[in-house]
Protein backbone atom coordinates (compact mmCIF):
# COMPACT_ATOMS: atom_id res chain seq x y z
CA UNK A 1 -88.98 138.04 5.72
CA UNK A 2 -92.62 138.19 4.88
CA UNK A 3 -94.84 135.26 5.17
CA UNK A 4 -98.10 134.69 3.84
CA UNK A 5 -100.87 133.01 5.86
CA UNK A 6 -102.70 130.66 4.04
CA UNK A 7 -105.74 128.84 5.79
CA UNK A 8 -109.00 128.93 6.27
CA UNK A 9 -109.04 132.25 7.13
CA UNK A 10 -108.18 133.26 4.07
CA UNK A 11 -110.46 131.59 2.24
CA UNK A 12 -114.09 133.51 1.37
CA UNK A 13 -116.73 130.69 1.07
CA UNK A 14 -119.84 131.81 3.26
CA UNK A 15 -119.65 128.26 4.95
CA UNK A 16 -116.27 128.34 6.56
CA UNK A 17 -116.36 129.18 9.82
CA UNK A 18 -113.38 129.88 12.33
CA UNK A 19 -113.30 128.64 15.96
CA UNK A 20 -111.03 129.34 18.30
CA UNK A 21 -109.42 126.50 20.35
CA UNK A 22 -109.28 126.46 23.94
CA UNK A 23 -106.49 126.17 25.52
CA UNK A 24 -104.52 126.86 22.70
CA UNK A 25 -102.68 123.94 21.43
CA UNK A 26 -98.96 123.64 22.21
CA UNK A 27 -96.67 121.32 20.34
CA UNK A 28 -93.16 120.48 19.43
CA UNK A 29 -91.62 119.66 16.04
CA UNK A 30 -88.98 116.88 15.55
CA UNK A 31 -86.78 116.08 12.35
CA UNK A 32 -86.06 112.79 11.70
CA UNK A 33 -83.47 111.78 9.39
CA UNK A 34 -80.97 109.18 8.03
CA UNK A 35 -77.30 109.80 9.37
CA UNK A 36 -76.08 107.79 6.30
CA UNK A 37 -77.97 110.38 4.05
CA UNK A 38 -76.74 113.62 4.38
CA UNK A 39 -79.34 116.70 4.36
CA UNK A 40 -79.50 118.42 0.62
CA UNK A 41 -79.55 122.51 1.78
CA UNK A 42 -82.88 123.14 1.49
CA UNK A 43 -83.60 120.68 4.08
CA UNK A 44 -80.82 122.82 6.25
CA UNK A 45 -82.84 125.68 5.48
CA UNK A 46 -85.77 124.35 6.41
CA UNK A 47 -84.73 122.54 9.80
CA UNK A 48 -82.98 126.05 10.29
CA UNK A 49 -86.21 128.24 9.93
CA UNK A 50 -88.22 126.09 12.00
CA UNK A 51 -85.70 126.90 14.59
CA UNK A 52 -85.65 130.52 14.52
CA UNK A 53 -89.20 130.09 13.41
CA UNK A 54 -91.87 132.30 16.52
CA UNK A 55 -95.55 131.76 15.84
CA UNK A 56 -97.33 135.05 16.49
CA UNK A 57 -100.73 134.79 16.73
CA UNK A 58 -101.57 138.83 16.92
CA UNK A 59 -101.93 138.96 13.38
């Protein structure tokens, strides 16, 4: 699968500049839904890529 970074890095305006952040940040994701409402797919697919989902910041 390819993904596409889009930020501020990719952005070309003179004035933007890009800082790393020390330590780097660490953070966890939760899903919160309604049991009486089930999930349509693409929410499956969505909670399901952000499990399989590794950040690699080498790129």
């Amino acid at each position: 699968m390819l993904f596409v970074r889009i930020s501020a890095e990719s952005s070309f305006h003179p004035n933007i500049k890009i800082l790393d952040l020390k330590p780097d940040l660490e953070f966890s994701l939760e899903i919160v839904y309604s049991k009486s409402n089930p999930l349509s797919l693409i929410n499956k697919s969505f909670i399901s890529f952000l499990n399989d989902f590794k950040y690699n910041n080498d790129v």
